[in-house]
N, C-alpha and C. Protein backbone atom coordinates (compact mmCIF):
# COMPACT_ATOMS: atom_id res chain seq x y z
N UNK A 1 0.85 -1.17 0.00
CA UNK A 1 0.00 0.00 0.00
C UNK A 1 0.90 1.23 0.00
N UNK A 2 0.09 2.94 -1.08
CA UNK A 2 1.63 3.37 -1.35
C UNK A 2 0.45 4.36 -0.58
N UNK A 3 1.08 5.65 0.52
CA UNK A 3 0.68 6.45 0.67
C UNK A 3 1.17 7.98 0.16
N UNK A 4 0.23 8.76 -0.39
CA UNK A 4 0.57 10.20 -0.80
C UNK A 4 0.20 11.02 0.21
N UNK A 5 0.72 12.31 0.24
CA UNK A 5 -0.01 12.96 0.96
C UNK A 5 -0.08 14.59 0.79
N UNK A 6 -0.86 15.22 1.31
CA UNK A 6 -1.31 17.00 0.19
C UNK A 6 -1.59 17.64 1.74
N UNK A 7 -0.10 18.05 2.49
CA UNK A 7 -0.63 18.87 3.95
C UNK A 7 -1.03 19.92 2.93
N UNK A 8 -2.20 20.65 3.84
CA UNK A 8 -2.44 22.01 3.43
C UNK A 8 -1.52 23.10 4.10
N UNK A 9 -1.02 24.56 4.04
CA UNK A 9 -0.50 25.47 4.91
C UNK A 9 -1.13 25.17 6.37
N UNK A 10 -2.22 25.32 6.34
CA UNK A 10 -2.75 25.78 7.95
C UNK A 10 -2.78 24.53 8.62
N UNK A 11 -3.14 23.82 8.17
CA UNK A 11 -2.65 22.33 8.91
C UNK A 11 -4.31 21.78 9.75
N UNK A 12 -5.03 22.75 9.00
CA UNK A 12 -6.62 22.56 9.26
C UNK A 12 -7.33 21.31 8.57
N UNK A 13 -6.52 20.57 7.26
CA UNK A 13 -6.97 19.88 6.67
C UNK A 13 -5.53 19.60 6.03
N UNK A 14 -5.87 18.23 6.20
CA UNK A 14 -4.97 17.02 5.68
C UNK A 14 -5.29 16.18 4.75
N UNK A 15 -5.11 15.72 3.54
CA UNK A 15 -5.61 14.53 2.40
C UNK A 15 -4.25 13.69 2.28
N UNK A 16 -4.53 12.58 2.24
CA UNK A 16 -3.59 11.30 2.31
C UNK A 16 -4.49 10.20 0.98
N UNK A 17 -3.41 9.76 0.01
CA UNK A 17 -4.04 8.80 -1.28
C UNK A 17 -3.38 7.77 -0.72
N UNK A 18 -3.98 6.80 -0.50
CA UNK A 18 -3.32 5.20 -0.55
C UNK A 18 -4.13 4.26 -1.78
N UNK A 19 -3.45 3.73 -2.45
CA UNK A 19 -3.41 2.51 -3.53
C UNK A 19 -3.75 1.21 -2.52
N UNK A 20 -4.90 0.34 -2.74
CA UNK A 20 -4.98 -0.73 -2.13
C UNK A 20 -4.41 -1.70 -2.87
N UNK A 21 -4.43 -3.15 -2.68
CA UNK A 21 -3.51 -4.27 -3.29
C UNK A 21 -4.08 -4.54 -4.32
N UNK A 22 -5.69 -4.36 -4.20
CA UNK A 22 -6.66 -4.56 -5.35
C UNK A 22 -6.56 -3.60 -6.44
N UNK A 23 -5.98 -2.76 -6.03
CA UNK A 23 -5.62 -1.62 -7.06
C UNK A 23 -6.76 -0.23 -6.64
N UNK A 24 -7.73 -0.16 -6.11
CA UNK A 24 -8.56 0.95 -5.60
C UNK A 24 -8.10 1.96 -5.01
N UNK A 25 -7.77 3.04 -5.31
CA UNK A 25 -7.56 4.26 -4.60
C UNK A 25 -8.16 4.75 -3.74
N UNK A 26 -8.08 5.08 -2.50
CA UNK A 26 -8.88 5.39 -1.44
C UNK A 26 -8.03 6.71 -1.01
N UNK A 27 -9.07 7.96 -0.74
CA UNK A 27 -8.85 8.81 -0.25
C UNK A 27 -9.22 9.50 1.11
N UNK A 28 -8.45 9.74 2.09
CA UNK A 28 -8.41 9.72 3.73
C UNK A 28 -8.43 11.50 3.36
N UNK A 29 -9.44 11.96 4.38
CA UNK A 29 -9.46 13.78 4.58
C UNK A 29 -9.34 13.66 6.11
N UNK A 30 -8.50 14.43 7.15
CA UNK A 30 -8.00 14.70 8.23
C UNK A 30 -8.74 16.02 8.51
N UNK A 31 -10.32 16.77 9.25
CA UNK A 31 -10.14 17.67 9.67
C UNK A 31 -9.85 17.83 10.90
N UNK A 32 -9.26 18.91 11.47
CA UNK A 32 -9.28 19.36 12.86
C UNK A 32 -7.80 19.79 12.65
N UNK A 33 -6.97 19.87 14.41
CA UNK A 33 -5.79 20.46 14.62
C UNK A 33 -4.25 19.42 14.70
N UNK A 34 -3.58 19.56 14.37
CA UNK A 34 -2.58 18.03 14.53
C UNK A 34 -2.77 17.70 15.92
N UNK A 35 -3.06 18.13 16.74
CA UNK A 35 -2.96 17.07 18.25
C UNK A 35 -4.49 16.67 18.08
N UNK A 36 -5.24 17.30 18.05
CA UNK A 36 -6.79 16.42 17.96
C UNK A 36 -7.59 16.81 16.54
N UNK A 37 -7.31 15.51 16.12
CA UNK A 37 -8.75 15.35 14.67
C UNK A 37 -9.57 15.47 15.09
N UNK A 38 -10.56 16.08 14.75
CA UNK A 38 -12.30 16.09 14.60
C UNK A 38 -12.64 15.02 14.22
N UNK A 39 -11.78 14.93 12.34
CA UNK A 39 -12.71 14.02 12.23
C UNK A 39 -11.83 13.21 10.39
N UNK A 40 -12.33 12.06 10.18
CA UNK A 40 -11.59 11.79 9.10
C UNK A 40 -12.24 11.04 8.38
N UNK A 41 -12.32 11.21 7.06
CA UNK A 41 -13.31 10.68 6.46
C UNK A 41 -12.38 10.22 4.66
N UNK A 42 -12.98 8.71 4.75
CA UNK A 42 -12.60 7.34 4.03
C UNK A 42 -13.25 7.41 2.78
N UNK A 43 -12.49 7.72 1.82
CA UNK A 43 -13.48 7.18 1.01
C UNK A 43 -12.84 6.08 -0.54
N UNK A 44 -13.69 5.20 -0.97
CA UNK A 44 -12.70 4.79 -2.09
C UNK A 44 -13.36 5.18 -3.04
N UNK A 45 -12.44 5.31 -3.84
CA UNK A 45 -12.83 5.95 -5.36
C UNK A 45 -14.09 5.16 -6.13
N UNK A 46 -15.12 6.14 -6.31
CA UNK A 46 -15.89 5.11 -6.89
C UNK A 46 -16.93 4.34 -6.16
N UNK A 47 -16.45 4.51 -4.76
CA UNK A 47 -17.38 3.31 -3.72
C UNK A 47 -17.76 3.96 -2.36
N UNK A 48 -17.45 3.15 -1.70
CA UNK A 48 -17.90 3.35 -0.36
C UNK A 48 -17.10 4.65 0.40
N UNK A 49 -17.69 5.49 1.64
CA UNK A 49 -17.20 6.21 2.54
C UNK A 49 -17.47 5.80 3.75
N UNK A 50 -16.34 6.15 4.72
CA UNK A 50 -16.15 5.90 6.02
C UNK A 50 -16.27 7.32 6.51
N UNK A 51 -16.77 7.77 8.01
CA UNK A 51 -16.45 8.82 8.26
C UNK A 51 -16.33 8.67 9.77
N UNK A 52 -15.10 8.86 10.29
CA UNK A 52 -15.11 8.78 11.86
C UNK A 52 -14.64 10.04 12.54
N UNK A 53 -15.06 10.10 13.69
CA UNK A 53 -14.59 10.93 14.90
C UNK A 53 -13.88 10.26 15.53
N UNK A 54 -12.78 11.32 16.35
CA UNK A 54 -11.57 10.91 16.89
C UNK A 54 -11.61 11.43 18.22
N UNK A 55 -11.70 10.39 19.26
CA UNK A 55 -11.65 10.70 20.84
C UNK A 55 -10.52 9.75 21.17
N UNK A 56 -9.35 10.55 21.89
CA UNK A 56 -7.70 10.90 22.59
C UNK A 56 -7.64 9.28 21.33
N UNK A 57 -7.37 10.19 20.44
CA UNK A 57 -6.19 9.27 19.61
C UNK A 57 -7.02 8.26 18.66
N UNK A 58 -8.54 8.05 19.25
CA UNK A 58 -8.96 6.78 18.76
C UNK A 58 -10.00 7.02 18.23
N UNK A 59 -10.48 6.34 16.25
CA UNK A 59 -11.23 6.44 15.59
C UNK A 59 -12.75 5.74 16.17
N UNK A 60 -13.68 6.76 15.96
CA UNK A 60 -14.92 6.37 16.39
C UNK A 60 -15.45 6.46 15.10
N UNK A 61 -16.28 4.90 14.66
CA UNK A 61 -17.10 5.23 13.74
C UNK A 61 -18.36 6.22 13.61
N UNK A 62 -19.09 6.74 12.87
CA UNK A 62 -19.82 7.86 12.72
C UNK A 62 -20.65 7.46 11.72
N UNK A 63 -20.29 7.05 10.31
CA UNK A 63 -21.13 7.06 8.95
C UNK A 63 -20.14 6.37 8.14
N UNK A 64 -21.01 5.07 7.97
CA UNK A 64 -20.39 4.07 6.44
C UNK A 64 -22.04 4.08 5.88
N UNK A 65 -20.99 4.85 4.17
CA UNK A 65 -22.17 5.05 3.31
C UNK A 65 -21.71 4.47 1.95
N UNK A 66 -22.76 4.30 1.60
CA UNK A 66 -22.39 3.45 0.01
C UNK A 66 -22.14 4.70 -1.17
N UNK A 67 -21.92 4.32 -2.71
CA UNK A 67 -21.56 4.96 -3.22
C UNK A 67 -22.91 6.16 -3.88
N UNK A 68 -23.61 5.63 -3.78
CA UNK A 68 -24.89 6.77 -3.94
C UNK A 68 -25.15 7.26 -2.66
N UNK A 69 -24.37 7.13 -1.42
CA UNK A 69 -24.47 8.22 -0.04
C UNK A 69 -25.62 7.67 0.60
N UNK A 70 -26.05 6.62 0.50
CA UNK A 70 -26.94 6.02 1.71
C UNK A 70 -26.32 5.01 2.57
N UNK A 71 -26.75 5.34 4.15
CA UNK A 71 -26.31 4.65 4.68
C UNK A 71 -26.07 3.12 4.56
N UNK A 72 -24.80 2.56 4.96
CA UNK A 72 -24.72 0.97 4.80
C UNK A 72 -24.72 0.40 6.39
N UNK A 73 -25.76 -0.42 6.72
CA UNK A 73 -26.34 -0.91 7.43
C UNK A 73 -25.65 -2.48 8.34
N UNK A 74 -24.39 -3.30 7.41
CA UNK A 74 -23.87 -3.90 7.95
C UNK A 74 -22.94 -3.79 8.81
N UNK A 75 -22.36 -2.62 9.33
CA UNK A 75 -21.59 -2.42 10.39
C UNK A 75 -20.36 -2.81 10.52
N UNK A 76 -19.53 -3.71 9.33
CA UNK A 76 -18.25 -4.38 9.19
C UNK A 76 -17.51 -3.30 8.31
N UNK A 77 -16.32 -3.08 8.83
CA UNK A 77 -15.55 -1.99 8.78
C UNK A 77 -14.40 -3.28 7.24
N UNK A 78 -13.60 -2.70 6.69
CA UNK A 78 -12.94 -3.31 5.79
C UNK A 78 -11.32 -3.79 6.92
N UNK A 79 -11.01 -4.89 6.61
CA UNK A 79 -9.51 -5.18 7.44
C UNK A 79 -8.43 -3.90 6.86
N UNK A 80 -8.41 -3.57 6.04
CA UNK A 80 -7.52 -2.12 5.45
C UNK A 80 -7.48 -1.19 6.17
N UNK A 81 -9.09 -1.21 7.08
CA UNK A 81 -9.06 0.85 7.10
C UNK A 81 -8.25 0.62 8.52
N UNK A 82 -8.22 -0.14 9.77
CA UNK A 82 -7.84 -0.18 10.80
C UNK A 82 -6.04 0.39 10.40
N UNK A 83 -5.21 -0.40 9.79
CA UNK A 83 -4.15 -0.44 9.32
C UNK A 83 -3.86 1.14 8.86
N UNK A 84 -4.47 1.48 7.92
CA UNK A 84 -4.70 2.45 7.13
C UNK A 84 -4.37 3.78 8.42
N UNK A 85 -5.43 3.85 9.40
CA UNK A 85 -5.59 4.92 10.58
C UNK A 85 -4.53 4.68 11.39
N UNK A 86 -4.24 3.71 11.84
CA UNK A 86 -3.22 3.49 12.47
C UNK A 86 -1.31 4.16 11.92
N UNK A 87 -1.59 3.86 10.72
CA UNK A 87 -0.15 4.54 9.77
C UNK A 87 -0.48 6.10 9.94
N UNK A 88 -1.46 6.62 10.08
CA UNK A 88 -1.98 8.02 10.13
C UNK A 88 -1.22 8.46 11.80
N UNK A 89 -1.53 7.98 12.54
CA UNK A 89 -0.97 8.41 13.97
C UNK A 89 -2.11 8.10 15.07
N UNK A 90 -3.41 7.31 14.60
CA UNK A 90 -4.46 6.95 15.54
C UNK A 90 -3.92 5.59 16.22
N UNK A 91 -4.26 5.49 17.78
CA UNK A 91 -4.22 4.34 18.32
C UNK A 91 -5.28 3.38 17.92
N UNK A 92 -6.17 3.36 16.99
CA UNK A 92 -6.74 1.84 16.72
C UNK A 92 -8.42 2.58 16.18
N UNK A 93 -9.45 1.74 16.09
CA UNK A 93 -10.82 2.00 15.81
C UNK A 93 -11.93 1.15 16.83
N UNK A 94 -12.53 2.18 17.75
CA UNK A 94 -13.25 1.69 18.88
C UNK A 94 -14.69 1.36 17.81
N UNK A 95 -14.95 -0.04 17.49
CA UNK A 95 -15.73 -0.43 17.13
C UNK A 95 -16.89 -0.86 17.60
């Protein structure tokens, strides 16, 4: 998995590209301050979005939505995104 990444100046917003193995591009948005995210939101190209809140360090899910933006109802997070947040600087995803 290759990660890119686009700091902005103010450091208010962060975008990170990672390439999955499958070949899908998934794009990670970071808002908030570098010691505490608000909030970060998953999405893969084409497909699904993740969107979590971040309490001391740790991703709280919020909204998994499908690619027409309705909620997805099964509650199983992908084995990637844990990995994924964790390379970011989060201690893990309180599921």
């Amino acid at each position: 998995m290759s990660v890119r990444t686009d700091d902005s100046p103010d450091r208010k917003l962060r975008r990170v590209t990672t390439d999955l193995e499958d070949g899908r591009s998934v794009d990670v948005e970071i808002t908030g301050d570098p010691d505490n995210h608000a909030r970060v939101d998953v999405r893969i190209e084409g497909g699904r979005r993740w969107v979590f809140g971040v309490n001391e360090d740790v991703a709280v899910p919020m909204f998994d939505l499908d690619a027409d933006g309705y909620e997805n109802r099964d509650g199983e997070l992908p084995a990637w995104i844990e990995p994924l947040l964790r390379r970011l600087g989060l201690e893990g995803v309180d599921a």
